[in-house]
PDB file of N, CA and C in Angstrom:
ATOM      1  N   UNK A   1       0.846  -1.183   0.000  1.00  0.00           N
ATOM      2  CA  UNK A   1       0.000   0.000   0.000  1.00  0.00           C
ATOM      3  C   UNK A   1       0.891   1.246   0.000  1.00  0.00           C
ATOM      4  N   UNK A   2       0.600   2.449  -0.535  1.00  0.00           N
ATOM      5  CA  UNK A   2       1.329   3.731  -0.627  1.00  0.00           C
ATOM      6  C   UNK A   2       0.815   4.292  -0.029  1.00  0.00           C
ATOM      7  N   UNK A   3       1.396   4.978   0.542  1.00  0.00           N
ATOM      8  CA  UNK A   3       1.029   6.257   2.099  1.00  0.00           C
ATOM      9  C   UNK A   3       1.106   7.750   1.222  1.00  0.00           C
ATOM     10  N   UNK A   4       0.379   8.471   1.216  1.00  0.00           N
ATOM     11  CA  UNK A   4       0.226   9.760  -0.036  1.00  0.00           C
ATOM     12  C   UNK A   4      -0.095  10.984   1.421  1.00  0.00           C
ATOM     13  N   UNK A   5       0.621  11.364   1.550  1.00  0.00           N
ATOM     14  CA  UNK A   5       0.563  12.637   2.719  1.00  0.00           C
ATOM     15  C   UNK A   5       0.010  13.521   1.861  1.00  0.00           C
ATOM     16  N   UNK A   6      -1.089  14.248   2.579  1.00  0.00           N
ATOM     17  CA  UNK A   6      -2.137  15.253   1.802  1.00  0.00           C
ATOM     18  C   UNK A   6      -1.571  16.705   2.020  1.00  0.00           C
ATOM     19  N   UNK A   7      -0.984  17.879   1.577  1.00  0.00           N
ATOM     20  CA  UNK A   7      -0.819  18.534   2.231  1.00  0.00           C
ATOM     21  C   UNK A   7      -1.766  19.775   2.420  1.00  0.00           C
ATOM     22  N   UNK A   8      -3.105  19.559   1.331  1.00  0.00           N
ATOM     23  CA  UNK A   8      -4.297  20.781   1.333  1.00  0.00           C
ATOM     24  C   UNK A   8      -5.361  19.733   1.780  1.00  0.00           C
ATOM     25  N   UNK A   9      -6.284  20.243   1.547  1.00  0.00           N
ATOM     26  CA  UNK A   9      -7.711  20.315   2.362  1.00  0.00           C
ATOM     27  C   UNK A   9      -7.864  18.535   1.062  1.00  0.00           C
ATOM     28  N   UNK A  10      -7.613  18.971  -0.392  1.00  0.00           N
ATOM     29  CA  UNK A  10      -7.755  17.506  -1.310  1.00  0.00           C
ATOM     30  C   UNK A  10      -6.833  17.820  -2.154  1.00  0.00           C
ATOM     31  N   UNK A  11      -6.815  16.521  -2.987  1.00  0.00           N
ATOM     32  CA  UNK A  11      -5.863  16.720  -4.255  1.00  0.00           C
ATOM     33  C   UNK A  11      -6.957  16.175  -5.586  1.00  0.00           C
ATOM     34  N   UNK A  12      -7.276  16.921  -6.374  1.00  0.00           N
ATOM     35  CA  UNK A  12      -7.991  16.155  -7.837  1.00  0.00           C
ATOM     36  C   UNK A  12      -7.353  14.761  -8.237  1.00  0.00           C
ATOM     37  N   UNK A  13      -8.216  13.592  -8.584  1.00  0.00           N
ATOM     38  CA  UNK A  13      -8.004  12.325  -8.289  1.00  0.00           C
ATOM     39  C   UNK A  13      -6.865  11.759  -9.591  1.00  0.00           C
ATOM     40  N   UNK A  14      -6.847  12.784 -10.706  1.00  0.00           N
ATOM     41  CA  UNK A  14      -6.021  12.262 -11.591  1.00  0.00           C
ATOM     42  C   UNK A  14      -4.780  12.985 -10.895  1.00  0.00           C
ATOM     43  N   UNK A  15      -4.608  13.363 -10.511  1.00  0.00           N
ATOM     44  CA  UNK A  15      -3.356  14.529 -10.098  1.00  0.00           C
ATOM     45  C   UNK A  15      -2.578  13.599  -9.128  1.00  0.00           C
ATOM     46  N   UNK A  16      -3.573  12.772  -8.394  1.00  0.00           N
ATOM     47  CA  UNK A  16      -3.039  11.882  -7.045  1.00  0.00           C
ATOM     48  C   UNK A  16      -2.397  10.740  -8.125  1.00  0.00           C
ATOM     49  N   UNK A  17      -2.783  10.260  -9.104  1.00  0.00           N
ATOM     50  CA  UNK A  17      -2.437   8.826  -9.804  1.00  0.00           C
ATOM     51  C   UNK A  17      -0.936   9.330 -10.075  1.00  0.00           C
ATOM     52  N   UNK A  18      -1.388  10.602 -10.791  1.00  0.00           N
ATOM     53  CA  UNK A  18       0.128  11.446 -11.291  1.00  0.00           C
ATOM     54  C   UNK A  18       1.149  11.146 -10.118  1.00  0.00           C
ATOM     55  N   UNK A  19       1.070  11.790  -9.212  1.00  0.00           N
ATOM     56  CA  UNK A  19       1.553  12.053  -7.835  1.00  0.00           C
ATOM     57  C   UNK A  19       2.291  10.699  -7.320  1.00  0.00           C
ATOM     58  N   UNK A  20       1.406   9.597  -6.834  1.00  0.00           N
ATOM     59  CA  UNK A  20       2.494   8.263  -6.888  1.00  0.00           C
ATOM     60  C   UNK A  20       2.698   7.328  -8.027  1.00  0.00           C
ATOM     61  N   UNK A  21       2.876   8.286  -8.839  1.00  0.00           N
ATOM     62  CA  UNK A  21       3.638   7.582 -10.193  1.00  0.00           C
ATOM     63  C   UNK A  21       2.793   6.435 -10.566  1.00  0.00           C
ATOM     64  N   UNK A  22       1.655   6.447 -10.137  1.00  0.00           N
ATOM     65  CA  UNK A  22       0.757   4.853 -10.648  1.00  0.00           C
ATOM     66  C   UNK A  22       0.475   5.250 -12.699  1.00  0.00           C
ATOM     67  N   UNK A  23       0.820   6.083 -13.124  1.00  0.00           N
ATOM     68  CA  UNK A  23       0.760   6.992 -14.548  1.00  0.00           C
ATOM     69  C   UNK A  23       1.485   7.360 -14.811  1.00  0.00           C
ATOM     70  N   UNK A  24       1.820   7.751 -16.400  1.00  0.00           N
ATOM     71  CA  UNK A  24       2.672   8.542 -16.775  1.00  0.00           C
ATOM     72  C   UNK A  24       2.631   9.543 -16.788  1.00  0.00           C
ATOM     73  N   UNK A  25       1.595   9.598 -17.558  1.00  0.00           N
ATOM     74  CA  UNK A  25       0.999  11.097 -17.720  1.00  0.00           C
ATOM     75  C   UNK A  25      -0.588  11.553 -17.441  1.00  0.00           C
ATOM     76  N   UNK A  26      -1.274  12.837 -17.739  1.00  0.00           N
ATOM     77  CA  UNK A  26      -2.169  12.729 -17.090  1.00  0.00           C
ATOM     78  C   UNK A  26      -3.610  12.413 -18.305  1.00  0.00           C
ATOM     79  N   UNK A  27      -3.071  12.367 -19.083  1.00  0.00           N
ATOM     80  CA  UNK A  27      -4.009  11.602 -20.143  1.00  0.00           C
ATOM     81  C   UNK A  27      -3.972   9.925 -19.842  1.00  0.00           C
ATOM     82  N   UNK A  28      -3.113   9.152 -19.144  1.00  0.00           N
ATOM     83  CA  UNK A  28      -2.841   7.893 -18.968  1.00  0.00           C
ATOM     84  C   UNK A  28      -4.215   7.812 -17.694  1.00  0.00           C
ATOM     85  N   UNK A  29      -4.186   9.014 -17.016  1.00  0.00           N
ATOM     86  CA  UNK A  29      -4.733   8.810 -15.738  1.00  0.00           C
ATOM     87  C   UNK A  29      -6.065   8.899 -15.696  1.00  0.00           C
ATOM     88  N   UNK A  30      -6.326  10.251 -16.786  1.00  0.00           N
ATOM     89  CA  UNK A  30      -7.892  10.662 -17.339  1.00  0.00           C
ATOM     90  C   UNK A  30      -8.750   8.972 -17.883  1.00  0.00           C
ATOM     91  N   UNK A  31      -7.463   8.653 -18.971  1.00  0.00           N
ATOM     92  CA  UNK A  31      -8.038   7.278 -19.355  1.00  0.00           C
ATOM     93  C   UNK A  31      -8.526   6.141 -18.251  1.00  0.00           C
ATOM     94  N   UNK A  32      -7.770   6.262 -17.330  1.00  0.00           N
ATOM     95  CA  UNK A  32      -7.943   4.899 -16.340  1.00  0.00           C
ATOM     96  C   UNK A  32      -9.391   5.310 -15.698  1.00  0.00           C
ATOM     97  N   UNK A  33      -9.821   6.414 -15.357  1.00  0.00           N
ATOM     98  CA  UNK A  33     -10.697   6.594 -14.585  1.00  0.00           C
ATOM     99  C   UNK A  33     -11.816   7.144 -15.583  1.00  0.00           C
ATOM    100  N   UNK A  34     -12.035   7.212 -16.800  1.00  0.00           N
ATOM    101  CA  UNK A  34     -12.837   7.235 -17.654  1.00  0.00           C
ATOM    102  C   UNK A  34     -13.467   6.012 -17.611  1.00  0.00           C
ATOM    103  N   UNK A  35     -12.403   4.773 -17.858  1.00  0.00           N
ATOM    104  CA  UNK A  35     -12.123   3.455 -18.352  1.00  0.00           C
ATOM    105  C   UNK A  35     -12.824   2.868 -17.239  1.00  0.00           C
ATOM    106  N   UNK A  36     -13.034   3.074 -16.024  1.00  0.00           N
ATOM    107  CA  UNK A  36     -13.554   2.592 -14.654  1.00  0.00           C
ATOM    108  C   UNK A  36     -12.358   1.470 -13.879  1.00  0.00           C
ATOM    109  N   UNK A  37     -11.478   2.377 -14.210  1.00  0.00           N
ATOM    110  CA  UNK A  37     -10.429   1.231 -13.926  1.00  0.00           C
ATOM    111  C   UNK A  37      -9.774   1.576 -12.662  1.00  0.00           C
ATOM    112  N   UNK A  38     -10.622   2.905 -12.040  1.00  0.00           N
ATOM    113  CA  UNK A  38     -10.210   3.126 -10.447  1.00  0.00           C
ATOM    114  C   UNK A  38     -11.291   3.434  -9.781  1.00  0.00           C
ATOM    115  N   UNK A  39     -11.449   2.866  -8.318  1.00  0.00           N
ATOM    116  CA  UNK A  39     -12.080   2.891  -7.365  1.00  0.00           C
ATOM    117  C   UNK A  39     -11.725   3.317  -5.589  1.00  0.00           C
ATOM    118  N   UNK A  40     -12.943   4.841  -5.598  1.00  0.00           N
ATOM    119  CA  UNK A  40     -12.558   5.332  -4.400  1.00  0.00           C
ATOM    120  C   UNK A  40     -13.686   4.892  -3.021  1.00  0.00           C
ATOM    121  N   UNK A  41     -12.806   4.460  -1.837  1.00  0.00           N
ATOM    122  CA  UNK A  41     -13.116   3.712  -1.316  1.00  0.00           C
ATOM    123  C   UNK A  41     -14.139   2.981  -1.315  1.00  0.00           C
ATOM    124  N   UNK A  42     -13.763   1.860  -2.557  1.00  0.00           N
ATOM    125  CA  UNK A  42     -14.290   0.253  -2.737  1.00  0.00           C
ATOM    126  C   UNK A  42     -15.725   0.770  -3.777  1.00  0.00           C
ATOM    127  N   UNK A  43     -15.839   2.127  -4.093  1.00  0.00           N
ATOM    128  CA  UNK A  43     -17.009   2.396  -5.211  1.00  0.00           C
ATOM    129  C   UNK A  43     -15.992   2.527  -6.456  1.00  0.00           C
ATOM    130  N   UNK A  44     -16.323   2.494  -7.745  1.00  0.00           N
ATOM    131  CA  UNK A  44     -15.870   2.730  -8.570  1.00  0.00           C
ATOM    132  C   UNK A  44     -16.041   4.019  -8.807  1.00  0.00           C
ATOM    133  N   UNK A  45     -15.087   4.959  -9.437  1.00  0.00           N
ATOM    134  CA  UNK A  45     -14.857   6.573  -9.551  1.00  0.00           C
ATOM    135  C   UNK A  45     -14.982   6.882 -11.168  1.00  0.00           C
ATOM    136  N   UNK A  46     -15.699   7.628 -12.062  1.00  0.00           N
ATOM    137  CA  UNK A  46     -15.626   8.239 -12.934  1.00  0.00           C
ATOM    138  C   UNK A  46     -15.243   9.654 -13.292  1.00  0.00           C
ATOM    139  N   UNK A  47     -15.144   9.846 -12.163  1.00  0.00           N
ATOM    140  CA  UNK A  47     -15.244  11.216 -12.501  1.00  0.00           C
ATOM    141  C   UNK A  47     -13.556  12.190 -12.148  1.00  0.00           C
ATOM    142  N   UNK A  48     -12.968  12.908 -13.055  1.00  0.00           N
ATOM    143  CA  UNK A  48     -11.678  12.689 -13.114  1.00  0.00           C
ATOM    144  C   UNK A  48     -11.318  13.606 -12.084  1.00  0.00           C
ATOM    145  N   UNK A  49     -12.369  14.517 -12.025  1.00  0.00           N
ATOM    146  CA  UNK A  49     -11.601  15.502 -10.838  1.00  0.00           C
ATOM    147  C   UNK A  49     -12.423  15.232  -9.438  1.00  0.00           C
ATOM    148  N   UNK A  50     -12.865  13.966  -9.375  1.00  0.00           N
ATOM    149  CA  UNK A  50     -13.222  13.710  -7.914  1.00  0.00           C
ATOM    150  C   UNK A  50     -12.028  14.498  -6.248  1.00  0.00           C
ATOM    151  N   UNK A  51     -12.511  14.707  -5.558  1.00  0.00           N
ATOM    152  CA  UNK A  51     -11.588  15.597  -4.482  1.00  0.00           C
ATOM    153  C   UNK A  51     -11.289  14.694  -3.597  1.00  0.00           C
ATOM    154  N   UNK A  52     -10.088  14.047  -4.204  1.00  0.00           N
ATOM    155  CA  UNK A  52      -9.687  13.046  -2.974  1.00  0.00           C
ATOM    156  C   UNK A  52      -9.303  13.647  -1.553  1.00  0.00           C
ATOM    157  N   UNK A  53      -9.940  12.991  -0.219  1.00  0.00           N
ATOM    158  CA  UNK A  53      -9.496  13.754   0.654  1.00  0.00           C
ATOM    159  C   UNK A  53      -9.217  12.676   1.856  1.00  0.00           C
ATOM    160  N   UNK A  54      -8.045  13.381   2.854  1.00  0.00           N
ATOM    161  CA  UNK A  54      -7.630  12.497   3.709  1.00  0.00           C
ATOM    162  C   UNK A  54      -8.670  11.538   4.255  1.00  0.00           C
ATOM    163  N   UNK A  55      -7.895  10.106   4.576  1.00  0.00           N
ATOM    164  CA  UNK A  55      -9.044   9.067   4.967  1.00  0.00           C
ATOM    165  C   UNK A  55      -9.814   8.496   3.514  1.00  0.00           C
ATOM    166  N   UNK A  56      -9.422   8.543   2.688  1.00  0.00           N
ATOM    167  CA  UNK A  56      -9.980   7.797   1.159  1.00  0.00           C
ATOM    168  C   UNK A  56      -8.769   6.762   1.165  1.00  0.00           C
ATOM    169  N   UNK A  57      -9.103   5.685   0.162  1.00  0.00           N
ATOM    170  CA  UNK A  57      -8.389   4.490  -0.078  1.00  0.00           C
ATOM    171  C   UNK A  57      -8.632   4.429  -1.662  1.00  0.00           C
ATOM    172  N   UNK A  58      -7.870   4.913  -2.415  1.00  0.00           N
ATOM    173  CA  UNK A  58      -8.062   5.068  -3.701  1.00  0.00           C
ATOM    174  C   UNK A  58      -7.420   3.326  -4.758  1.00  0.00           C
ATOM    175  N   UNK A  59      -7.860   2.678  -5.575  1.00  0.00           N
ATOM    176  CA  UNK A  59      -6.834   1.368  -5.954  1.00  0.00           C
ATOM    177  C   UNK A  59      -7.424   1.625  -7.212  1.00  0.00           C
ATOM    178  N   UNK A  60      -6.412   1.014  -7.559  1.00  0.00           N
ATOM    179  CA  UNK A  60      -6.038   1.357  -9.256  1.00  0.00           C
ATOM    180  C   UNK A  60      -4.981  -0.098  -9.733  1.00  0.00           C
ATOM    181  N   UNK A  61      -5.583  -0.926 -10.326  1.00  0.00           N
ATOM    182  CA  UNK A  61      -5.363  -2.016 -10.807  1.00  0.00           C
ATOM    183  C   UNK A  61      -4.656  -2.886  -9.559  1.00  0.00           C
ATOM    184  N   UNK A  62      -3.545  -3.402  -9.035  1.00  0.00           N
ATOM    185  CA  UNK A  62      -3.420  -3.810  -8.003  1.00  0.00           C
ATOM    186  C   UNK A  62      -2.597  -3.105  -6.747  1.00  0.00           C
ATOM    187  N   UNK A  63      -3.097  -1.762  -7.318  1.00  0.00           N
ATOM    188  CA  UNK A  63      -2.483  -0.762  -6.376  1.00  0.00           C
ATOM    189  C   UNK A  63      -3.421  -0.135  -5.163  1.00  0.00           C
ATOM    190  N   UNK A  64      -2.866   0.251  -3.950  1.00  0.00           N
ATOM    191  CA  UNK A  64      -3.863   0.716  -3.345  1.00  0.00           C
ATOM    192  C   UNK A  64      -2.887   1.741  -2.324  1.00  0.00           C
ATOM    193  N   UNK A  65      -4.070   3.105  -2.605  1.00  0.00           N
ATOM    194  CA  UNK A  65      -3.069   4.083  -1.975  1.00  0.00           C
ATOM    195  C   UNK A  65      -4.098   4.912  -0.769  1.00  0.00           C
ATOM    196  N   UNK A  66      -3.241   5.040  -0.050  1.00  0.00           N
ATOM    197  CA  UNK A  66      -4.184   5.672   1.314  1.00  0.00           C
ATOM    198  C   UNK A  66      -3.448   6.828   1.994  1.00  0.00           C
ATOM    199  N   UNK A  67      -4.524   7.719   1.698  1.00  0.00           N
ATOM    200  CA  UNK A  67      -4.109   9.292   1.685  1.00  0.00           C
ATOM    201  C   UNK A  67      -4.639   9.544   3.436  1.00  0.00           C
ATOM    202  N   UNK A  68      -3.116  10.018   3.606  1.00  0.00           N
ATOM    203  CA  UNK A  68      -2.824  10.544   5.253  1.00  0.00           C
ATOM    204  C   UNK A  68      -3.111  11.727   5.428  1.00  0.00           C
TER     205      UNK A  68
END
């Protein structure tokens, strides 16, 4: 699991994929979560600028990252 220290209030959910490198870029990231290929805590997420915020568990293929 990846530990993602928050340092504002949220971070936009493609920005976080960006952020621990689970992407290359942020068209890689737009795609994954278009694609339904990420889910915030255990719902599936479409929406690209969802406001991830501390206490979410974001996973993305067999990744799973939990924002402190």
């Amino acid at each position: 699991m990846i530990q993602f220290k928050l340092e504002g209030e949220f971070i936009p959910l493609i920005q976080l994929l960006k952020a621990t490198g689970l992407v290359g870029t942020g068209g890689d990231a737009q795609a994954a979560v278009v694609d339904g290929l990420v889910k915030c805590n255990g719902e599936v997420e479409f929406r690209k600028r969802y406001k991830v915020r501390v206490g979410d568990i974001i996973t993305f293929e067999q990744d799973k990252i939990e924002v402190i």
